[in-house]
C-alpha atoms as a PDB file:
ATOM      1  CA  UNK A   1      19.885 -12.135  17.231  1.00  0.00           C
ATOM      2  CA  UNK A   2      22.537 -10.854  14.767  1.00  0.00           C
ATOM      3  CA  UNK A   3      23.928 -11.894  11.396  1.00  0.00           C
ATOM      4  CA  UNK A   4      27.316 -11.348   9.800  1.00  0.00           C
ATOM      5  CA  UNK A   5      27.246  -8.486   8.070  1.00  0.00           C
ATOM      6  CA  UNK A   6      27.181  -8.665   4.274  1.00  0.00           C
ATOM      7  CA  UNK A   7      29.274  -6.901   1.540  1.00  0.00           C
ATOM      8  CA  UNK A   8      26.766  -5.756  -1.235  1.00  0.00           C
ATOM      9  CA  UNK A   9      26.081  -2.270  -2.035  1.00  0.00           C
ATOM     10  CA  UNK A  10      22.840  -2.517  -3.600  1.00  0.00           C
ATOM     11  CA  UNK A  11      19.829  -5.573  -4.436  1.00  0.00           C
ATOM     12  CA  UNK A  12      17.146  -5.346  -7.370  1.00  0.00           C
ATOM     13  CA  UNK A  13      13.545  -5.871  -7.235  1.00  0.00           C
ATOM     14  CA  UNK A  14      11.592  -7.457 -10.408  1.00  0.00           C
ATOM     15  CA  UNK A  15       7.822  -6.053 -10.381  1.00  0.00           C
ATOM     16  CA  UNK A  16       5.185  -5.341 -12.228  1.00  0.00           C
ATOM     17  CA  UNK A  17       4.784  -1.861 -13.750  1.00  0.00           C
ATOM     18  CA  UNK A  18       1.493  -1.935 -11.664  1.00  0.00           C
ATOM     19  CA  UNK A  19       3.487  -2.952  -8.529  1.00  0.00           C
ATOM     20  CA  UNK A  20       6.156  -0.611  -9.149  1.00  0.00           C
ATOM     21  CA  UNK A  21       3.480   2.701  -9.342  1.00  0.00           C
ATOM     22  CA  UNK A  22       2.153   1.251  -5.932  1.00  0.00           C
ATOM     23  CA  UNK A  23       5.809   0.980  -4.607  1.00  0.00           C
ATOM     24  CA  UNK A  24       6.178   4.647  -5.623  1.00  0.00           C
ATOM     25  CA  UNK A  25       3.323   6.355  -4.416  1.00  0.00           C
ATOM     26  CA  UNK A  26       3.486   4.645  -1.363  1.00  0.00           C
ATOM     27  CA  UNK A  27       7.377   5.418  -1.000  1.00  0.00           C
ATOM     28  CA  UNK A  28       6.945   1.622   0.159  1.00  0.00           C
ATOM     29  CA  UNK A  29       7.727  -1.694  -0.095  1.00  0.00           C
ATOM     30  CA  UNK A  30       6.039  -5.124   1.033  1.00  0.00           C
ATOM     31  CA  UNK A  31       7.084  -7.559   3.445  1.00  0.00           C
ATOM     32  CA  UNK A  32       4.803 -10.945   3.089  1.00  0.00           C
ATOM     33  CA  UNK A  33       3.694 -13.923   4.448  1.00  0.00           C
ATOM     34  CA  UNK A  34       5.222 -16.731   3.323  1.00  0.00           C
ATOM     35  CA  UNK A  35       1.487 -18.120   2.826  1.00  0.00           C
ATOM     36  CA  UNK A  36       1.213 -15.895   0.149  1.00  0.00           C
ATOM     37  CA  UNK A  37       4.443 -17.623  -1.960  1.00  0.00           C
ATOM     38  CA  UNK A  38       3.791 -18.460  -5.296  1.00  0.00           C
ATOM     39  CA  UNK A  39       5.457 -21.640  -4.257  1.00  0.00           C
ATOM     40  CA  UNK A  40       4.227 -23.829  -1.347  1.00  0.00           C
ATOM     41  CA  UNK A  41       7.150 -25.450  -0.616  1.00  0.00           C
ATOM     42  CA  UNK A  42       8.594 -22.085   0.529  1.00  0.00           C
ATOM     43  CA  UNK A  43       8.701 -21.925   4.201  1.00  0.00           C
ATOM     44  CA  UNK A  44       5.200 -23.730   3.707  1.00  0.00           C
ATOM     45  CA  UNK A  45       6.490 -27.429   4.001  1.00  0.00           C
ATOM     46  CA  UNK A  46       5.978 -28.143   8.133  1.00  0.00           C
ATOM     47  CA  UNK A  47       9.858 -28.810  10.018  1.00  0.00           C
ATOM     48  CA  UNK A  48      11.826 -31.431   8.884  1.00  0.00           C
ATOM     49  CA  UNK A  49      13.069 -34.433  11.394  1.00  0.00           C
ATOM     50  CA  UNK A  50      15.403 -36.509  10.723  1.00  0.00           C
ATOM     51  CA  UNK A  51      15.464 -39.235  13.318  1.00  0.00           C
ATOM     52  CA  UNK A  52      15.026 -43.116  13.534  1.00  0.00           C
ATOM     53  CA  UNK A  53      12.810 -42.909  15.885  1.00  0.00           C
ATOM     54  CA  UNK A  54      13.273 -46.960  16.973  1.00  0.00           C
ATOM     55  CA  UNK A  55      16.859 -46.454  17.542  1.00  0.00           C
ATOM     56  CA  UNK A  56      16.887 -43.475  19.571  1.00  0.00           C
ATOM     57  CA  UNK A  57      17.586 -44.975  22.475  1.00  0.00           C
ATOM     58  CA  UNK A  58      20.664 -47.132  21.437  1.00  0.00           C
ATOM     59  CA  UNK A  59      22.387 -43.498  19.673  1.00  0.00           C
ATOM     60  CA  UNK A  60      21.914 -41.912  23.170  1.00  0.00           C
ATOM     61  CA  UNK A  61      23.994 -45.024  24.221  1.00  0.00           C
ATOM     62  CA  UNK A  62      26.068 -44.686  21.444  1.00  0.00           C
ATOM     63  CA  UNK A  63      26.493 -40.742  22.357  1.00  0.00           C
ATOM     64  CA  UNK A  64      27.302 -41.426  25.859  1.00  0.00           C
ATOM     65  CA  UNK A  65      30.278 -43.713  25.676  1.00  0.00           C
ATOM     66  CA  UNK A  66      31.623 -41.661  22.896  1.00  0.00           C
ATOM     67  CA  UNK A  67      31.539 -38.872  25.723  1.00  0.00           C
ATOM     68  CA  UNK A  68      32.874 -41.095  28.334  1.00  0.00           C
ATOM     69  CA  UNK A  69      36.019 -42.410  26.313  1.00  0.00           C
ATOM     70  CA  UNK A  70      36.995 -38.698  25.242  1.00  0.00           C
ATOM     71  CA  UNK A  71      40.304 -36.959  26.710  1.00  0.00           C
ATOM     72  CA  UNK A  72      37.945 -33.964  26.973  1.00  0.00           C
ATOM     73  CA  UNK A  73      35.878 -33.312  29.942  1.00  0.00           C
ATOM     74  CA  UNK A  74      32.258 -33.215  29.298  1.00  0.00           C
ATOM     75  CA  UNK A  75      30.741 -30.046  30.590  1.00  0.00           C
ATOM     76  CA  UNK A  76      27.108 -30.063  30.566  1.00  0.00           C
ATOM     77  CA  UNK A  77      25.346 -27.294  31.781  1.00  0.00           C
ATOM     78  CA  UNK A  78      23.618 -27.191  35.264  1.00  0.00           C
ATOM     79  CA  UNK A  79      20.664 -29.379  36.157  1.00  0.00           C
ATOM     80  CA  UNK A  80      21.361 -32.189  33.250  1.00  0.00           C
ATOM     81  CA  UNK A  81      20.786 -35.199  34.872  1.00  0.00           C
ATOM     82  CA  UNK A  82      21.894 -37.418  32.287  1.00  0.00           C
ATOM     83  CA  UNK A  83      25.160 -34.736  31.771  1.00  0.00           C
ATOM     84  CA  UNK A  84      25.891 -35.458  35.350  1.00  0.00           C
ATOM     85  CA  UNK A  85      25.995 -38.644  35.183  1.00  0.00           C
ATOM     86  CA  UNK A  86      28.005 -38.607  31.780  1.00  0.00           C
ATOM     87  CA  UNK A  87      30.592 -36.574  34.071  1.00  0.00           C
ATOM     88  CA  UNK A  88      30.486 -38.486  37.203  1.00  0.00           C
ATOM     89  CA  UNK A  89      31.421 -41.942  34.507  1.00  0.00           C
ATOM     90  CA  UNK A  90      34.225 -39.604  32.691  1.00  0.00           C
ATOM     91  CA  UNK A  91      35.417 -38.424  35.846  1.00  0.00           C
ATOM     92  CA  UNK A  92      35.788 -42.395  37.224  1.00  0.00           C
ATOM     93  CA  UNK A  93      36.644 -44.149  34.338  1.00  0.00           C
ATOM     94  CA  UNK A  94      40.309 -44.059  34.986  1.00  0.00           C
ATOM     95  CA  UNK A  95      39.718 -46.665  38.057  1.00  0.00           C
ATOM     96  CA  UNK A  96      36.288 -47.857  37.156  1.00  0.00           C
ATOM     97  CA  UNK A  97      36.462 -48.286  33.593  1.00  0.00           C
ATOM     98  CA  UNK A  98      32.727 -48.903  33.622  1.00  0.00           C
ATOM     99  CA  UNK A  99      32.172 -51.654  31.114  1.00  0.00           C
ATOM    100  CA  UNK A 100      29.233 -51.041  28.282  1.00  0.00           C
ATOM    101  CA  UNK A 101      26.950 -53.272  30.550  1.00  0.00           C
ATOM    102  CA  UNK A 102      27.374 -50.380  33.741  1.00  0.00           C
ATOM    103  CA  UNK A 103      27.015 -47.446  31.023  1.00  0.00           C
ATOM    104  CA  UNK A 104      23.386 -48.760  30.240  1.00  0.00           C
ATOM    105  CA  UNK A 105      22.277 -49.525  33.995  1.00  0.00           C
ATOM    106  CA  UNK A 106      23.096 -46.367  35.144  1.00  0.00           C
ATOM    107  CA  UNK A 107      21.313 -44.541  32.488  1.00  0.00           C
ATOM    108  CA  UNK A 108      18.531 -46.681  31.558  1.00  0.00           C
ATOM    109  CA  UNK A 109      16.585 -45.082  34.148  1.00  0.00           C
ATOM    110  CA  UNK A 110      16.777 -42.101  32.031  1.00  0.00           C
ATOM    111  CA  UNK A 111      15.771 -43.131  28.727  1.00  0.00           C
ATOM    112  CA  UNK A 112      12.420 -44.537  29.758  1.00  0.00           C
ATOM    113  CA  UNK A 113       9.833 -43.105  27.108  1.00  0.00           C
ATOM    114  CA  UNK A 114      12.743 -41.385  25.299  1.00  0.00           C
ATOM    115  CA  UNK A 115      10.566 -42.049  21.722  1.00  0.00           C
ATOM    116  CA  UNK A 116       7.372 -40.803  23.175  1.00  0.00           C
ATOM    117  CA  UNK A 117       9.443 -37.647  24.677  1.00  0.00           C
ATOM    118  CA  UNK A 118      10.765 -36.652  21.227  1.00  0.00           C
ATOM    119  CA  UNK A 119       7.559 -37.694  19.244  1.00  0.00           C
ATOM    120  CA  UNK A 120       5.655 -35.054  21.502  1.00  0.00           C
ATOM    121  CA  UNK A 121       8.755 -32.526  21.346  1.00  0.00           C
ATOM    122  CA  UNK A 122       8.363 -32.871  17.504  1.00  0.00           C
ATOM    123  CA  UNK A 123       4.884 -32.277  18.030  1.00  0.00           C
ATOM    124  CA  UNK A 124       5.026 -28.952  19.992  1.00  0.00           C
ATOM    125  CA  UNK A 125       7.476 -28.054  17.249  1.00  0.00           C
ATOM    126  CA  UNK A 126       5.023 -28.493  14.566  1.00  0.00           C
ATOM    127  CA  UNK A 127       2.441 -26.494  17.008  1.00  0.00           C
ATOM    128  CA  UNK A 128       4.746 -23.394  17.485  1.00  0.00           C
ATOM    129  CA  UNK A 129       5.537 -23.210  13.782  1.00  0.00           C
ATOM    130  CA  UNK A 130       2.006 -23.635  12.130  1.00  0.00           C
ATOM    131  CA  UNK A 131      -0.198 -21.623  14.535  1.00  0.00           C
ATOM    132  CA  UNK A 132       2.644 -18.914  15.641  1.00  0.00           C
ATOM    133  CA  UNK A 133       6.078 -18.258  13.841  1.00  0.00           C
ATOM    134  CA  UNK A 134       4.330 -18.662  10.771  1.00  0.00           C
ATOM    135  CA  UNK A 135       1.562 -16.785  10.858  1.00  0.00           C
ATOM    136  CA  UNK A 136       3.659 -13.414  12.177  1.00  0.00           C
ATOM    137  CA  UNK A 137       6.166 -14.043   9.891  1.00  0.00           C
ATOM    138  CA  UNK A 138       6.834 -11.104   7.146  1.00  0.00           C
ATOM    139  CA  UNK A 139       9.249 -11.854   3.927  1.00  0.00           C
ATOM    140  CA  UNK A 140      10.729  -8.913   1.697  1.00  0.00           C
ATOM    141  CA  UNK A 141      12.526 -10.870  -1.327  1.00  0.00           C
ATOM    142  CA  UNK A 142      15.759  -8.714  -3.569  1.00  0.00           C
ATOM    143  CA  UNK A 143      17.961 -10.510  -5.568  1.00  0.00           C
ATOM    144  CA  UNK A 144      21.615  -9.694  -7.254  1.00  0.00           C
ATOM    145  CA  UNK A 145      20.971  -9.343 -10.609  1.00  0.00           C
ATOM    146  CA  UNK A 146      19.026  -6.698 -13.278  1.00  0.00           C
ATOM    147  CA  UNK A 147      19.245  -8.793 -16.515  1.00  0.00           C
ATOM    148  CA  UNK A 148      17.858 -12.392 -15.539  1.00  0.00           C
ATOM    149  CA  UNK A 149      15.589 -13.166 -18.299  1.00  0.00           C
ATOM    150  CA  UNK A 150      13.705 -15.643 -16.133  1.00  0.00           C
ATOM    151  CA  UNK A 151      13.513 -12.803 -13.693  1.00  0.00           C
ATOM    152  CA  UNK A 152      11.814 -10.672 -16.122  1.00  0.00           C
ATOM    153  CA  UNK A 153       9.870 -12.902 -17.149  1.00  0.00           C
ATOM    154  CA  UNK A 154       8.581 -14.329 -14.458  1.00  0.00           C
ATOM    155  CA  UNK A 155       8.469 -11.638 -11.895  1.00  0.00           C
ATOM    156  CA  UNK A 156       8.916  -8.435 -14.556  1.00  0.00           C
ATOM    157  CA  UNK A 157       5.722  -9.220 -15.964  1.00  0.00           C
ATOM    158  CA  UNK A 158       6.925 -10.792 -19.145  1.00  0.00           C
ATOM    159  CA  UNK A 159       9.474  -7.680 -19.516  1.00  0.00           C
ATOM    160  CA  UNK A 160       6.698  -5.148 -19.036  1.00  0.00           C
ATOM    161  CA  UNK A 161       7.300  -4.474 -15.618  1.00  0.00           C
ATOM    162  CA  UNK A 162      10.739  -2.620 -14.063  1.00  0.00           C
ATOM    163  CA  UNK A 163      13.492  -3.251 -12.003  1.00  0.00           C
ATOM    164  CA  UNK A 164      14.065  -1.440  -8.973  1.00  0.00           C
ATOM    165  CA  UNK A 165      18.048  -1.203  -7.713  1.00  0.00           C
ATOM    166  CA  UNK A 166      17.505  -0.354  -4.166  1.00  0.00           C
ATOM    167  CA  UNK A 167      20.427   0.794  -2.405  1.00  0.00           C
ATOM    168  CA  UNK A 168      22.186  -0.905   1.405  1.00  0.00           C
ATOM    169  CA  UNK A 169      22.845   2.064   3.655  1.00  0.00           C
ATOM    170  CA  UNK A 170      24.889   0.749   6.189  1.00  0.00           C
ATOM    171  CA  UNK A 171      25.388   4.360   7.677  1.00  0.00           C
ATOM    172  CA  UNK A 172      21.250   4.615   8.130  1.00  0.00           C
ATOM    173  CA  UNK A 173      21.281   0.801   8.726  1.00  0.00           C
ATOM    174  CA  UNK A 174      18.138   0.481   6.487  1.00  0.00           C
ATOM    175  CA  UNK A 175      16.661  -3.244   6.306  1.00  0.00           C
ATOM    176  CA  UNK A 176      18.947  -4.680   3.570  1.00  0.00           C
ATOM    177  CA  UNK A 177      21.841  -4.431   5.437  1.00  0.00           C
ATOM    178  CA  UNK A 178      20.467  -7.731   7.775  1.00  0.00           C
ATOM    179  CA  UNK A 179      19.190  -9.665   4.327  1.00  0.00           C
ATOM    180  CA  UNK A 180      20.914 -13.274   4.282  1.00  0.00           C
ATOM    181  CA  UNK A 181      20.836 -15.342   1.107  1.00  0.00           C
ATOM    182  CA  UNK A 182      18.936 -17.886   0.294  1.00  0.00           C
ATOM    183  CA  UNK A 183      19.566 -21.400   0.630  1.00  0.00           C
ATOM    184  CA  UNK A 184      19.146 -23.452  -2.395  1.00  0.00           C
ATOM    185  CA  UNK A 185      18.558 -27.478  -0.963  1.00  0.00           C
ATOM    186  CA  UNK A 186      17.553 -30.579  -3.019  1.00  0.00           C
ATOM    187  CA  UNK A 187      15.700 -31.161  -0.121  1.00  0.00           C
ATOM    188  CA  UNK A 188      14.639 -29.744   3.224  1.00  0.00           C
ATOM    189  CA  UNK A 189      16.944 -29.054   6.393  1.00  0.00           C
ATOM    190  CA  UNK A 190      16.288 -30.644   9.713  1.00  0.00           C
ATOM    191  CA  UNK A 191      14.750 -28.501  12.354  1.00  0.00           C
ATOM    192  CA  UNK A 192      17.765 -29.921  14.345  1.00  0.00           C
ATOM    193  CA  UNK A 193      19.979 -32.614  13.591  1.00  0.00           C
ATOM    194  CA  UNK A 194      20.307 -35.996  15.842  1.00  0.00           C
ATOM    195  CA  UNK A 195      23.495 -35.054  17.607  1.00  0.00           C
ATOM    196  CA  UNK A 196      22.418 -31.143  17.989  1.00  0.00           C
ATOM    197  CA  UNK A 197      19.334 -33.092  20.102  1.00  0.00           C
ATOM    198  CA  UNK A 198      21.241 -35.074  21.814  1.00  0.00           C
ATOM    199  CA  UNK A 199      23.824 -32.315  22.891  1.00  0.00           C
ATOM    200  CA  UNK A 200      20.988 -30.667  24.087  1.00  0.00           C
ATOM    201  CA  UNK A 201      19.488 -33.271  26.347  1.00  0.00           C
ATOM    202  CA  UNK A 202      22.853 -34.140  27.899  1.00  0.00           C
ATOM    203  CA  UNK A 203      23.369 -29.952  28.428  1.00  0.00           C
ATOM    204  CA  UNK A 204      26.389 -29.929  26.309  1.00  0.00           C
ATOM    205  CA  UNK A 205      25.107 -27.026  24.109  1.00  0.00           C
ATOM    206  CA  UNK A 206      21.304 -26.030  23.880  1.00  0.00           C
ATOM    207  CA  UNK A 207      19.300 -25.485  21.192  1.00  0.00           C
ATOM    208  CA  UNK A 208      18.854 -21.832  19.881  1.00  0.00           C
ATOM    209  CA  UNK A 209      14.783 -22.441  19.054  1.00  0.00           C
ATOM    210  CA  UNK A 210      14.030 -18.845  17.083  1.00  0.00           C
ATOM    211  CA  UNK A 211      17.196 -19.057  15.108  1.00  0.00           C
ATOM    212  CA  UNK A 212      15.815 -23.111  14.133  1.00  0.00           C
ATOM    213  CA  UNK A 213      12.587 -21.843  13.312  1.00  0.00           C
ATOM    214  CA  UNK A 214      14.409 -18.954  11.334  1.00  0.00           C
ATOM    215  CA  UNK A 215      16.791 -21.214   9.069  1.00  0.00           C
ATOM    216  CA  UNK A 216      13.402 -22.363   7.067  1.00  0.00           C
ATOM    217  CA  UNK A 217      13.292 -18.388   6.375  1.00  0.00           C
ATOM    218  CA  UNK A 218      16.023 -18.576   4.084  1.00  0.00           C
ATOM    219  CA  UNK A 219      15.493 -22.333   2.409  1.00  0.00           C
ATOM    220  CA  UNK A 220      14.054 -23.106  -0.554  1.00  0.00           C
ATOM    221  CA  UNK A 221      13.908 -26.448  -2.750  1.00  0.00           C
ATOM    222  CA  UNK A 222      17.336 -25.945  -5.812  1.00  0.00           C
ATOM    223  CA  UNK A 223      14.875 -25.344  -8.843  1.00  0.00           C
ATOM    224  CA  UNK A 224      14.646 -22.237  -7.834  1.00  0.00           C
ATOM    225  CA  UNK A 225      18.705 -21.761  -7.712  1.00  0.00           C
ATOM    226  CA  UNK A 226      18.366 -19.006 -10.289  1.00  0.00           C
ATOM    227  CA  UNK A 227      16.860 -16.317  -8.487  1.00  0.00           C
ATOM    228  CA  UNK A 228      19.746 -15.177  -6.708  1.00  0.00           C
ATOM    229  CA  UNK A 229      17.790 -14.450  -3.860  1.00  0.00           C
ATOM    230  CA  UNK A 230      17.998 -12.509  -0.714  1.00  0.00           C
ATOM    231  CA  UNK A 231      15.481 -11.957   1.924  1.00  0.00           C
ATOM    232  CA  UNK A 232      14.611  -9.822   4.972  1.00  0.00           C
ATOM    233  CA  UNK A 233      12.142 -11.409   7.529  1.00  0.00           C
ATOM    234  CA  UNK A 234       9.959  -8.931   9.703  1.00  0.00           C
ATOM    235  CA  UNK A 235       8.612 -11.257  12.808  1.00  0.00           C
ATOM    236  CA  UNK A 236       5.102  -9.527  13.720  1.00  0.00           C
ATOM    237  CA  UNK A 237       3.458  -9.087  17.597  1.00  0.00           C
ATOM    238  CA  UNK A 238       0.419 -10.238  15.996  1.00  0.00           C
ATOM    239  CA  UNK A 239      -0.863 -12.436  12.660  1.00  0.00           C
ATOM    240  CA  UNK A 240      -1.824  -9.760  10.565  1.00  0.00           C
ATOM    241  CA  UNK A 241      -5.096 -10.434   8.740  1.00  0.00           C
ATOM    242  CA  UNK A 242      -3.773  -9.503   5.330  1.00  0.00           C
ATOM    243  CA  UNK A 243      -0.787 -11.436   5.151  1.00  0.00           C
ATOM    244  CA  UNK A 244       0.898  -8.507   4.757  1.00  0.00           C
ATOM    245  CA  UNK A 245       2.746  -4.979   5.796  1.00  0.00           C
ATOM    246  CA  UNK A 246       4.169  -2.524   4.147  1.00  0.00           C
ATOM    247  CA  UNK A 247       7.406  -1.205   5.274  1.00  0.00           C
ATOM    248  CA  UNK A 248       8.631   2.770   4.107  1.00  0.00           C
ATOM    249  CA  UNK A 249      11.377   3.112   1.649  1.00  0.00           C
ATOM    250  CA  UNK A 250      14.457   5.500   2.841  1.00  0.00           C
ATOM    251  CA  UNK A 251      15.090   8.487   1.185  1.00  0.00           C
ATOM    252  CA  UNK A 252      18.361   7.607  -0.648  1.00  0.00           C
ATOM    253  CA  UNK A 253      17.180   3.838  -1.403  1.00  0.00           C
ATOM    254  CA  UNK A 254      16.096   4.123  -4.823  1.00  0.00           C
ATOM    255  CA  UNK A 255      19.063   4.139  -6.762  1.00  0.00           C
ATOM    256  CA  UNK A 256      17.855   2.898 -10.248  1.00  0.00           C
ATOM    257  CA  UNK A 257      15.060   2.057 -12.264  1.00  0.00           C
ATOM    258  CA  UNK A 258      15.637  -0.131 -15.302  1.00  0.00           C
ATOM    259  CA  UNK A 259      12.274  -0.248 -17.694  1.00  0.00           C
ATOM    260  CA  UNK A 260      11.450  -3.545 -19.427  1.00  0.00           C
ATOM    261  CA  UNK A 261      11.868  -4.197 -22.771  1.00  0.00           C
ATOM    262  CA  UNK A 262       8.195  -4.551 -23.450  1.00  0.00           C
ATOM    263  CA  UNK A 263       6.805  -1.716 -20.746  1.00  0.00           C
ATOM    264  CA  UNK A 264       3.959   0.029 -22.227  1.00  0.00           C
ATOM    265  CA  UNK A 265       4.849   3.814 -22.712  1.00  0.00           C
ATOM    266  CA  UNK A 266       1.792   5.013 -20.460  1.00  0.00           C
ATOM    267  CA  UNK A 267       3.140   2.928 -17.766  1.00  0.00           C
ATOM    268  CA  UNK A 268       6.884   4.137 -18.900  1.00  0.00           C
ATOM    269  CA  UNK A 269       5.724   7.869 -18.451  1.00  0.00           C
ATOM    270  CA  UNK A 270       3.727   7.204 -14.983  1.00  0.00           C
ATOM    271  CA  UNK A 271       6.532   6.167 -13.178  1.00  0.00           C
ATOM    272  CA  UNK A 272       8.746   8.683 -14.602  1.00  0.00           C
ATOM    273  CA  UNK A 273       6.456  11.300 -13.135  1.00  0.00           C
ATOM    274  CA  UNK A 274       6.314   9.936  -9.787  1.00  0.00           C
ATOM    275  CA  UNK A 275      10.309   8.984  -9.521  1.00  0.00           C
ATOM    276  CA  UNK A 276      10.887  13.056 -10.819  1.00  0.00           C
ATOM    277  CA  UNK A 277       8.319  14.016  -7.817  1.00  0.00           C
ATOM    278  CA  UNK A 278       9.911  11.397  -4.954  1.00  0.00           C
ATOM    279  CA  UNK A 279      13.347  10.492  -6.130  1.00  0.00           C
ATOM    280  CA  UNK A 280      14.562  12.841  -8.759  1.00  0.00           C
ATOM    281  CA  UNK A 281      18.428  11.361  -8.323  1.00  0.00           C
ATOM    282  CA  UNK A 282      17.524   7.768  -9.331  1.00  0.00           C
ATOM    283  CA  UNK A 283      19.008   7.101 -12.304  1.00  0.00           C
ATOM    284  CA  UNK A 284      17.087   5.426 -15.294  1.00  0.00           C
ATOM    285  CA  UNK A 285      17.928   2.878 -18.132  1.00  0.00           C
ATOM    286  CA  UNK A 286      15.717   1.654 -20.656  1.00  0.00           C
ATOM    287  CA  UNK A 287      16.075  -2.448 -21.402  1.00  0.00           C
ATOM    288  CA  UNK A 288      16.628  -3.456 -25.358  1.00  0.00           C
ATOM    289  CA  UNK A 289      17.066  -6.798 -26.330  1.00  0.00           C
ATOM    290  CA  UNK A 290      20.289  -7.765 -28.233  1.00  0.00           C
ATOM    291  CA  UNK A 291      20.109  -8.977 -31.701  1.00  0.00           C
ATOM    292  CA  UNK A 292      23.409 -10.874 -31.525  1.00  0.00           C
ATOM    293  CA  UNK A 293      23.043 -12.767 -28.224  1.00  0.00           C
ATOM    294  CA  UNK A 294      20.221 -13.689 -25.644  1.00  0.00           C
ATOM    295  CA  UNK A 295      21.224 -10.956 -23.412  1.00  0.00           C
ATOM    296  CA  UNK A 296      19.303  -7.665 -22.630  1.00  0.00           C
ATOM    297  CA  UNK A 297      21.430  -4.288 -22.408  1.00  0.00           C
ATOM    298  CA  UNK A 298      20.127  -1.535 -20.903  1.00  0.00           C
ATOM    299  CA  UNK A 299      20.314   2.125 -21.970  1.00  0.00           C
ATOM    300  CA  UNK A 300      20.145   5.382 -19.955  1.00  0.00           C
ATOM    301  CA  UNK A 301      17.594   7.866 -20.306  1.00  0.00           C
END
């Protein structure tokens, strides 16, 4: 599976100063389960459907004679049985013209227990994601910004943590040159839309499953709009027991590391030492908060 490829040059974590000793001495950085989201309507809310289940049958209908009456040859792919048949109508309809009433006797046969078919194909859906995609699946979280005061707050340990500015090395093709944004929704995506389905079971176009299951990766609900966020996803053999891996940094990823307003000088001279022993380049600011404006600036040491 690929992605375009994105344009930034660097992302920023938010951690605590605890995190960010761990992050050093580890010369790592952790992917995690989505389980483990402080929110859980992240990737936690089950696959959205959104079908009328009771008229199912009469959109297939609907579907098929909009097929039927287009200039454009269906092409479904092999072994569609209800694409066939879509064809062998399109094909005729110049000197049959079959009426509405022909349309639905020809294909009736095919949409006996159409409701129960996609009620259980829901179901497997719901199976897949819950007991396997989920369970393997591995975040890492970055975000575009180094002075969101909600950031700090909220993920800089009130301002006492730091800010990490971790570089994209497209030349060593580390991790964060695949991250995708997020998606900021008022509410959650369909797994698949109606017509995607419906293109699939007449075998005009079938359905990519891993990059479905994938989308809810990168969704979250629009309070969260602020974050700026960007993700990697790590998809594991196995369910890992902790939730959790951690993944190593690259030599040349640690670009930056802005300290938070409020950082206690212990934990300010801790990571010093460590980034002087592992990353001596990185460059360092200190944050100070602006008397004339809600705004932090940031200093280099």
């Amino acid at each position: 599976m690929s992605y375009p490829e994105h344009t930034k040059e660097r992302f920023f974590k938010y951690t605590s100063a605890s995190t960010a000793l761990k992050i050093l001495e580890t010369s790592a950085v952790r992917y995690s389960s989505p389980l483990l989201f402080n929110d859980p309507f992240d990737v936690q809310s089950g696959l959205h459907f959104e079908f009328e289940i009771e008229s199912l049958p009469e959109r297939v209908f609907q579907r098929i004679e909009q097929l039927v009456a287009s200039d454009t040859k269906p092409v479904p792919q092999e072994g569609s049985l209800l694409g066939e048949a879509i064809t062998i109508m399109w094909q005729n309809k110049s000197t049959h013209g079959f009426p509405r009433e022909d349309i639905w006797n020809l294909v009736r046969p095919q949409l006996v227990g159409l409701k129960d078919q996609i009620i259980q194909l829901q179901s497997e859906y719901q199976n897949v994601w819950w007991n396997d995609f989920l369970p393997r699946l591995h975040v890492f979280s970055v975000v575009e910004d180094d002075d969101n005061l909600l950031m700090w707050s909220h993920y800089g340990d009130c301002h006492a943590g730091v800010v990490f500015s971790f570089r994209v090395l497209p030349q060593e093709d580390n991790p964060l040159c695949v991250a995708r944004p997020v998606v900021y929704r008022n509410t959650p995506p369909s797994f698949f839309t109606e017509q995607q389905w419906l293109d699939d079971i007449f075998g005009l176009r079938k359905l990519d499953h891993t990059e479905l299951y994938f989308q809810y990766a990168y969704v979250k609900s629009a309070v969260w709009a602020y974050e700026r966020e960007w993700r990697v996803w790590d998809l594991r053999p196995q369910p890992s027991p902790t939730r959790y891996h951690d993944y190593p940094l690259w030599d040349k990823e640690v670009e930056a590391v802005y300290f938070g307003c409020n950082i206690a000088p212990e934990s300010k001279v801790a990571i010093m030492s460590l980034l002087s022993m592992k990353y001596p380049e990185a460059k360092l600011f200190q944050a100070r908060k602006r008397s004339d404006e809600y705004r932090l600036e940031f200093n280099a040491i």
